[in-house]
C-alpha atoms as a PDB file:
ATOM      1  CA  UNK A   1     -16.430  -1.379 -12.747  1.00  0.00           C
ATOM      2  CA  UNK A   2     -14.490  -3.970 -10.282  1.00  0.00           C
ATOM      3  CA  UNK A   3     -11.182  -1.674 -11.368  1.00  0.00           C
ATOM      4  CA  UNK A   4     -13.106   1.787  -9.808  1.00  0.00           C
ATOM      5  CA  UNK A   5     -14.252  -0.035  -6.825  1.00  0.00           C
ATOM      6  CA  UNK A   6     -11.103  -1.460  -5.973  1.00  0.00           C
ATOM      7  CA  UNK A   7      -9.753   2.265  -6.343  1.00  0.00           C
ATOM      8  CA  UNK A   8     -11.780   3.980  -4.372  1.00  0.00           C
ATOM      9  CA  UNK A   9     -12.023   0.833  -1.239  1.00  0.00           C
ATOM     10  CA  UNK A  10      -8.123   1.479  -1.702  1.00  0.00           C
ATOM     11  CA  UNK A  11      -8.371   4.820  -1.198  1.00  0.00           C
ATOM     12  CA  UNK A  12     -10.395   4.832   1.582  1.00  0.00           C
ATOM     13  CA  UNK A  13      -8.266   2.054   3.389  1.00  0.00           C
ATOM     14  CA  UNK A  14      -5.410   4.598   3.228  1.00  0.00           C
ATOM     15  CA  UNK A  15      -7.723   7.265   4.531  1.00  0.00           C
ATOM     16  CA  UNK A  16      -8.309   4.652   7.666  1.00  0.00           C
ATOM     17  CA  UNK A  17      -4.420   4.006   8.008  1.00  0.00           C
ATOM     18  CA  UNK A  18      -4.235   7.604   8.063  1.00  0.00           C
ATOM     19  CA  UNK A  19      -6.957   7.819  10.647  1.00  0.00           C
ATOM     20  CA  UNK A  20      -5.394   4.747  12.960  1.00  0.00           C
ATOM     21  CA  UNK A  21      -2.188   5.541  12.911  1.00  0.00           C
ATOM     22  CA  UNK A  22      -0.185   9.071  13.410  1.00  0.00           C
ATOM     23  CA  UNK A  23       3.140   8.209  11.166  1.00  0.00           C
ATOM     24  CA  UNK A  24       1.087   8.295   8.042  1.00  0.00           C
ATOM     25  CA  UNK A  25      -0.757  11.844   7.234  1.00  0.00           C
ATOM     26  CA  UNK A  26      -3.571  12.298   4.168  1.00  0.00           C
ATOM     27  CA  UNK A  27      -4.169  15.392   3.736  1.00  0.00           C
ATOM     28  CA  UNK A  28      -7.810  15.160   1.784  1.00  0.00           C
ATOM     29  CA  UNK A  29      -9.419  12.513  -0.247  1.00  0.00           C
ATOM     30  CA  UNK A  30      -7.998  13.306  -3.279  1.00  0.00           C
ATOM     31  CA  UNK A  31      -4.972  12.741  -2.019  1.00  0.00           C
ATOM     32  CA  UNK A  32      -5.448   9.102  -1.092  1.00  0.00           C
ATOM     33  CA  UNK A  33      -7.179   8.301  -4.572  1.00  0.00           C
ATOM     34  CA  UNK A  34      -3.815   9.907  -6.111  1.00  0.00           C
ATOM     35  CA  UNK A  35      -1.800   7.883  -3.273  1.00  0.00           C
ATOM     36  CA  UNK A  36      -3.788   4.534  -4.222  1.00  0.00           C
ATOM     37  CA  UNK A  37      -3.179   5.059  -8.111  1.00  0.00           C
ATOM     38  CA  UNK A  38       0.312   5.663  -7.366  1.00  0.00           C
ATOM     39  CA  UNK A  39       0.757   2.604  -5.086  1.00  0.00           C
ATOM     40  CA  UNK A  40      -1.187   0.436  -6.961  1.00  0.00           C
ATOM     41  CA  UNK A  41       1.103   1.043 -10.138  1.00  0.00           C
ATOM     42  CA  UNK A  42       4.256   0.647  -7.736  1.00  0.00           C
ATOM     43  CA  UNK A  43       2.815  -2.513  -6.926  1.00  0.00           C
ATOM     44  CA  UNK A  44       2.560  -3.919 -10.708  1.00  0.00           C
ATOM     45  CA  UNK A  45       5.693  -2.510 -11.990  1.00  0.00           C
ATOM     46  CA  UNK A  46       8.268  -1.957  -9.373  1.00  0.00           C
ATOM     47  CA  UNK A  47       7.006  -4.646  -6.644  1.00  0.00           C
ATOM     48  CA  UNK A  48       7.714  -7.629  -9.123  1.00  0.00           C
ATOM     49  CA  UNK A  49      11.434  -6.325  -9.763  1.00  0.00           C
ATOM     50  CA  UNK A  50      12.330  -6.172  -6.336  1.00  0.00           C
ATOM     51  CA  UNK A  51      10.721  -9.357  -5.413  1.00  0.00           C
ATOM     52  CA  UNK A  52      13.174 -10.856  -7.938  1.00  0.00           C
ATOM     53  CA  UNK A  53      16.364  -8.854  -6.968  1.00  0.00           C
ATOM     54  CA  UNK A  54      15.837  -9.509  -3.826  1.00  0.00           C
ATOM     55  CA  UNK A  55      14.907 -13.099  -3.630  1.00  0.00           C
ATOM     56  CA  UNK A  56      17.744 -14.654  -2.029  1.00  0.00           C
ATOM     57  CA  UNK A  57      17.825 -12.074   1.141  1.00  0.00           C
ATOM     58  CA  UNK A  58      14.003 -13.047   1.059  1.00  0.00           C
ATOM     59  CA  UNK A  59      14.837 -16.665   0.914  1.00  0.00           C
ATOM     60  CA  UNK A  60      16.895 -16.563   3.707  1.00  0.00           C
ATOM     61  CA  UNK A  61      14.695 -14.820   5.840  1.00  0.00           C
ATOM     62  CA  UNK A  62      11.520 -16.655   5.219  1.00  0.00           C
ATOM     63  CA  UNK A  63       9.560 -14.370   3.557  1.00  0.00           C
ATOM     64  CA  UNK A  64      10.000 -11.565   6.055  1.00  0.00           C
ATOM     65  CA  UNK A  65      11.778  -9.382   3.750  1.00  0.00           C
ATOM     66  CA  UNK A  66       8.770  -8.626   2.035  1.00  0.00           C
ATOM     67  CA  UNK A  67       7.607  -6.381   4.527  1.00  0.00           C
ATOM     68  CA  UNK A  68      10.143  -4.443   3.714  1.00  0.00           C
ATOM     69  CA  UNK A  69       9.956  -4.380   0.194  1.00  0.00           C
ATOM     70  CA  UNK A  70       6.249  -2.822   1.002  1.00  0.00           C
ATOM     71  CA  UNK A  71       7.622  -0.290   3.481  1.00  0.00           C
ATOM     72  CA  UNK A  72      10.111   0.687   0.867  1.00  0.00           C
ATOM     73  CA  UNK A  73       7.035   1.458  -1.811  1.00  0.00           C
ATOM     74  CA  UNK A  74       4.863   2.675   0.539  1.00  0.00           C
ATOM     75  CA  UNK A  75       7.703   5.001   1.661  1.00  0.00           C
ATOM     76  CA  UNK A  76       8.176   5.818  -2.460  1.00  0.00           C
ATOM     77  CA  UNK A  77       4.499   6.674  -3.077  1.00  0.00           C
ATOM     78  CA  UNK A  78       4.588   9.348  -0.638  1.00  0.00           C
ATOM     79  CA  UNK A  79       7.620  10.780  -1.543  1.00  0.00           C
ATOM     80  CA  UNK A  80       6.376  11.184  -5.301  1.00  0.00           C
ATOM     81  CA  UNK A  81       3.309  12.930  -3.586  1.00  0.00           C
ATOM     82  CA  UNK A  82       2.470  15.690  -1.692  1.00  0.00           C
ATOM     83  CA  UNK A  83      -0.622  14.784  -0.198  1.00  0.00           C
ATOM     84  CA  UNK A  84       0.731  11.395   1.463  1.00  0.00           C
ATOM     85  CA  UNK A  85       3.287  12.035   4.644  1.00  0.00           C
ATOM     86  CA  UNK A  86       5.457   9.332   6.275  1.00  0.00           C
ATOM     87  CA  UNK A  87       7.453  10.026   9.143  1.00  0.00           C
ATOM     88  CA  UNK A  88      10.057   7.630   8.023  1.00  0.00           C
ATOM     89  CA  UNK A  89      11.186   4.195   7.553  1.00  0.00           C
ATOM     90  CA  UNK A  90       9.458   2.709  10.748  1.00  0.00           C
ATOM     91  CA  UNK A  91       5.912   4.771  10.041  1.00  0.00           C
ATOM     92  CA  UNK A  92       6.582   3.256   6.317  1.00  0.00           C
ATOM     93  CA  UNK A  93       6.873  -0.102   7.760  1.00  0.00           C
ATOM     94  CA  UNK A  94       4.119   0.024  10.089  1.00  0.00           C
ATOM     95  CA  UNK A  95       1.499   1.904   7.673  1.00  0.00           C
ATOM     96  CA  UNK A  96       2.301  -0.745   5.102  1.00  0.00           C
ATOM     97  CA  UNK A  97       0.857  -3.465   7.185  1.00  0.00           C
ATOM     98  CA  UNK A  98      -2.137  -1.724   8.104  1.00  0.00           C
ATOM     99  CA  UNK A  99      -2.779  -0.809   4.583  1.00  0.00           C
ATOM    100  CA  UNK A 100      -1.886  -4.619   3.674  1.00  0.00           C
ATOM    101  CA  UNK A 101      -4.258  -5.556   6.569  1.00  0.00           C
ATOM    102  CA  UNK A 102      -7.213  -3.608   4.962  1.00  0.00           C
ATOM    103  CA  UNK A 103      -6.615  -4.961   1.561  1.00  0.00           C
ATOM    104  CA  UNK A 104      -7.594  -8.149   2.455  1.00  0.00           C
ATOM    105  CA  UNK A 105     -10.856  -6.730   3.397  1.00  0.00           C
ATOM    106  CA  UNK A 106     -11.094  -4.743   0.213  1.00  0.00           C
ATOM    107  CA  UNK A 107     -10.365  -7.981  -1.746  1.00  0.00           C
ATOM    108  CA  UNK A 108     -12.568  -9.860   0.369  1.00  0.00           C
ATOM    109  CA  UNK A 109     -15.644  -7.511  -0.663  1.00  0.00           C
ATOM    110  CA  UNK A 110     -14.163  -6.956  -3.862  1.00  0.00           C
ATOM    111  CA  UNK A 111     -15.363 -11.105  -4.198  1.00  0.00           C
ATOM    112  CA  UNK A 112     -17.902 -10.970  -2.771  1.00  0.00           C
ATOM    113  CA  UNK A 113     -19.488  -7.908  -5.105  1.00  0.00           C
ATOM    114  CA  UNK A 114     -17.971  -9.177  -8.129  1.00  0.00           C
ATOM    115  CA  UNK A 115     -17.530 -12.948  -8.660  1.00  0.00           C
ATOM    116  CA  UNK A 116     -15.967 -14.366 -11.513  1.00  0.00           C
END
Protein backbone atom coordinates (compact mmCIF):
# COMPACT_ATOMS: atom_id res chain seq x y z
CA UNK A 1 0.00 0.00 0.00
CA UNK A 2 3.06 2.42 1.16
CA UNK A 3 4.63 1.29 -2.53
CA UNK A 4 1.19 2.90 -4.46
CA UNK A 5 1.23 5.89 -2.32
CA UNK A 6 4.67 6.69 -2.78
CA UNK A 7 3.84 6.31 -6.65
CA UNK A 8 1.24 8.32 -7.05
CA UNK A 9 2.75 11.45 -4.26
CA UNK A 10 5.71 10.92 -6.87
CA UNK A 11 3.74 11.45 -9.58
CA UNK A 12 2.06 14.26 -8.53
CA UNK A 13 5.37 16.02 -7.31
CA UNK A 14 6.44 15.82 -10.98
CA UNK A 15 3.09 17.18 -12.02
CA UNK A 16 4.03 20.31 -9.51
CA UNK A 17 7.67 20.58 -11.02
CA UNK A 18 5.93 20.65 -14.17
CA UNK A 19 3.54 23.28 -12.93
CA UNK A 20 6.53 25.56 -11.16
CA UNK A 21 8.83 25.46 -13.53
CA UNK A 22 8.67 25.94 -17.58
CA UNK A 23 11.91 23.64 -18.60
CA UNK A 24 10.07 20.55 -17.57
CA UNK A 25 6.62 19.79 -19.61
CA UNK A 26 3.94 16.77 -18.49
CA UNK A 27 1.79 16.36 -20.79
CA UNK A 28 -1.21 14.47 -18.66
CA UNK A 29 -1.20 12.45 -15.55
CA UNK A 30 -0.47 9.40 -16.97
CA UNK A 31 2.42 10.61 -18.09
CA UNK A 32 3.96 11.53 -14.76
CA UNK A 33 2.86 8.07 -13.15
CA UNK A 34 4.84 6.49 -16.28
CA UNK A 35 7.66 9.28 -15.64
CA UNK A 36 7.73 8.35 -11.75
CA UNK A 37 7.91 4.45 -12.50
CA UNK A 38 10.56 5.14 -14.86
CA UNK A 39 12.60 7.40 -12.51
CA UNK A 40 12.06 5.55 -9.63
CA UNK A 41 13.64 2.34 -11.34
CA UNK A 42 16.56 4.69 -12.69
CA UNK A 43 17.02 5.51 -9.25
CA UNK A 44 17.49 1.72 -7.90
CA UNK A 45 19.38 0.40 -10.75
CA UNK A 46 21.31 2.97 -12.59
CA UNK A 47 21.71 5.71 -9.66
CA UNK A 48 23.85 3.21 -7.49
CA UNK A 49 26.30 2.51 -10.56
CA UNK A 50 27.04 5.93 -11.18
CA UNK A 51 27.37 6.86 -7.63
CA UNK A 52 30.21 4.29 -7.65
CA UNK A 53 31.87 5.22 -11.04
CA UNK A 54 31.82 8.37 -10.22
CA UNK A 55 32.93 8.56 -6.68
CA UNK A 56 36.19 10.11 -6.87
CA UNK A 57 34.94 13.29 -9.12
CA UNK A 58 32.21 13.26 -6.27
CA UNK A 59 34.83 13.09 -3.64
CA UNK A 60 36.57 15.85 -4.83
CA UNK A 61 33.82 18.02 -5.15
CA UNK A 62 32.08 17.45 -1.91
CA UNK A 63 29.18 15.83 -2.81
CA UNK A 64 28.11 18.33 -5.43
CA UNK A 65 28.43 16.01 -8.21
CA UNK A 66 25.45 14.34 -7.25
CA UNK A 67 23.32 16.86 -8.55
CA UNK A 68 24.43 16.02 -11.54
CA UNK A 69 24.18 12.50 -11.48
CA UNK A 70 20.22 13.38 -10.84
CA UNK A 71 20.09 15.85 -13.73
CA UNK A 72 21.64 13.20 -15.86
CA UNK A 73 18.58 10.57 -14.87
CA UNK A 74 16.13 12.96 -14.77
CA UNK A 75 17.33 14.05 -18.25
CA UNK A 76 17.23 9.92 -19.17
CA UNK A 77 13.65 9.37 -17.95
CA UNK A 78 12.35 11.82 -20.28
CA UNK A 79 14.15 10.87 -23.09
CA UNK A 80 12.82 7.14 -22.76
CA UNK A 81 9.32 8.91 -22.63
CA UNK A 82 7.18 10.83 -24.54
CA UNK A 83 5.06 12.37 -22.14
CA UNK A 84 8.03 13.99 -19.99
CA UNK A 85 9.91 17.13 -21.90
CA UNK A 86 13.21 18.72 -20.76
CA UNK A 87 14.58 21.56 -22.42
CA UNK A 88 18.04 20.38 -21.76
CA UNK A 89 20.80 19.88 -19.44
CA UNK A 90 20.18 23.10 -17.28
CA UNK A 91 16.07 22.45 -17.15
CA UNK A 92 17.38 18.71 -16.20
CA UNK A 93 19.42 20.14 -13.51
CA UNK A 94 17.06 22.51 -12.17
CA UNK A 95 13.80 20.15 -12.37
CA UNK A 96 15.84 17.55 -10.53
CA UNK A 97 16.09 19.64 -7.47
CA UNK A 98 12.64 20.62 -7.37
CA UNK A 99 11.56 17.11 -7.79
CA UNK A 100 14.32 16.17 -5.02
CA UNK A 101 12.85 19.10 -2.99
CA UNK A 102 9.28 17.55 -3.07
CA UNK A 103 10.45 14.13 -2.22
CA UNK A 104 11.32 15.03 1.00
CA UNK A 105 7.82 16.03 1.52
CA UNK A 106 6.51 12.86 -0.03
CA UNK A 107 8.82 10.87 2.34
CA UNK A 108 7.97 13.01 5.09
CA UNK A 109 4.11 12.04 4.73
CA UNK A 110 5.02 8.82 3.49
CA UNK A 111 6.19 8.49 7.65
CA UNK A 112 3.99 9.95 8.87
CA UNK A 113 0.98 7.66 7.12
CA UNK A 114 2.89 4.61 7.41
CA UNK A 115 5.25 4.05 10.38
CA UNK A 116 7.28 1.17 10.77
Amino acid sequence: MKLIFNWLLSATALLAVAYLYSGVVLTSFTAALLAAAVLGALNVVVRPILILLTLPVTVVTLGLFLFVINAMLFWAAASLLSGLNVRGFGAALVGSLIYSALQLAVDFILERLFPN
